[in-house]
Protein backbone atom coordinates (compact mmCIF):
# COMPACT_ATOMS: atom_id res chain seq x y z
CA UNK A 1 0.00 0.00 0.00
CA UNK A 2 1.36 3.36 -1.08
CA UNK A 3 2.94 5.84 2.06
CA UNK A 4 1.20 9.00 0.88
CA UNK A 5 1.05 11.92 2.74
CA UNK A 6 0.43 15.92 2.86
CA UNK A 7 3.28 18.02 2.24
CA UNK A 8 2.26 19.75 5.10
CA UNK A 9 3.60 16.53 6.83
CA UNK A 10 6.95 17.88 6.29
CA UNK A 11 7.07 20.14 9.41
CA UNK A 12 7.95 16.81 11.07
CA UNK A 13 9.86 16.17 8.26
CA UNK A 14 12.19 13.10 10.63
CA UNK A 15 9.16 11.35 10.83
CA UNK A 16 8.52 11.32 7.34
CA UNK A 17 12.17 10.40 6.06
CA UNK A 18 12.18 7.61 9.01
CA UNK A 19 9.20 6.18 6.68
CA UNK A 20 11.16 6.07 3.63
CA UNK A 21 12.38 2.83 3.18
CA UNK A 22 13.59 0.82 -0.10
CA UNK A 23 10.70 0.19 -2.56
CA UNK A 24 8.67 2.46 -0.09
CA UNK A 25 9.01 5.50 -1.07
CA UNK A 26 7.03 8.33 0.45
CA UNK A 27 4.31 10.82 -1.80
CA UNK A 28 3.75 13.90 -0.67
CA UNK A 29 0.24 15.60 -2.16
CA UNK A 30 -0.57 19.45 -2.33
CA UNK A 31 -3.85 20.19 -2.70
CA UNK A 32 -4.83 16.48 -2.60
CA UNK A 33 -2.66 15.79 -5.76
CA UNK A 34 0.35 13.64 -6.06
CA UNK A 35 3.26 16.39 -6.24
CA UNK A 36 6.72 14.84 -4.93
CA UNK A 37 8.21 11.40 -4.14
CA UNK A 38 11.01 10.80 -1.26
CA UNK A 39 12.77 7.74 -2.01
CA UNK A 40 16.27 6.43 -0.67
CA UNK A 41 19.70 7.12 -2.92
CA UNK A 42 20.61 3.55 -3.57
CA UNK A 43 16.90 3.30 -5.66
CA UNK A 44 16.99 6.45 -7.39
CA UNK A 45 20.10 5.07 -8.28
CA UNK A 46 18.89 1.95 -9.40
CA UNK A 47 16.14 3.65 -11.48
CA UNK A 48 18.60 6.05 -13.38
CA UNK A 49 20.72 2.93 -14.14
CA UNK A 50 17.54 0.97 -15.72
CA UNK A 51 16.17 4.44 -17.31
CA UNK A 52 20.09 4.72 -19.22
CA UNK A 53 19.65 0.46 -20.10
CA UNK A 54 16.31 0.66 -21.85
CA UNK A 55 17.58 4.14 -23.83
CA UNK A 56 20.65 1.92 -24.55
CA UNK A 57 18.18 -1.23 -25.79
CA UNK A 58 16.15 1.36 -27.69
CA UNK A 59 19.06 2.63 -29.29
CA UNK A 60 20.67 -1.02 -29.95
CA UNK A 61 16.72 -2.25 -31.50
CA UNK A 62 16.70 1.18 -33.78
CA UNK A 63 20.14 0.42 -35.04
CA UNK A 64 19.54 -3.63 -35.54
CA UNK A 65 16.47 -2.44 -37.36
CA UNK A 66 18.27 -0.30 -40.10
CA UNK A 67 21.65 -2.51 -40.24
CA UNK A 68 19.90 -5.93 -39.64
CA UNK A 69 19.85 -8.24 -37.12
CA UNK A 70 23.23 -10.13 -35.96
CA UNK A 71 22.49 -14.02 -35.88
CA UNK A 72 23.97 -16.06 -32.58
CA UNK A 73 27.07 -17.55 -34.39
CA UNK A 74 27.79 -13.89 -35.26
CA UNK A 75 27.65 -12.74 -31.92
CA UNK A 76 29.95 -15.29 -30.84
CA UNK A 77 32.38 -14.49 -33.25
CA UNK A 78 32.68 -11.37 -32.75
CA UNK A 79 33.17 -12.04 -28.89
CA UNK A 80 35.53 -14.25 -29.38
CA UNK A 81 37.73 -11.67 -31.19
């Protein structure tokens, strides 16, 4: 279940970070609307590192698409190199 909270919660703002745990972050609302999320450094970490992958797969797909598609020995051989 999702920690969500007021951003007026933040006056006890020890309290709220003592909430924050890994793949728990915390949302803070204003005005009833989901404005901020407080999550730990090592997963904001994490999610940069998978965010940079997937533009690196997208970029790898685009690029198999135009120059074709490498079979498995081919791979191998060019490891092997």
């Amino acid at each position: 279940m999702p920690n969500i909270k007021p951003i007026s919660d933040l006056r006890n703002y020890t309290e709220v970070l003592n909430e924050v745990k890994e793949n728990s972050p915390v949302y803070l609302t204003r005005n009833g609307r989901g404005e901020y999320a407080i999550v730990k450094l090592s997963e904001l970490d994490k999610l940069k590192a998978v965010i940079r992958l997937l533009g690196q797969l997208e970029e790898s797909e685009k690029s198999a698409r135009e120059n074709g598609w490498l079979s498995a020995e081919d791979v191998e051989a060019k490891l092997r190199l």
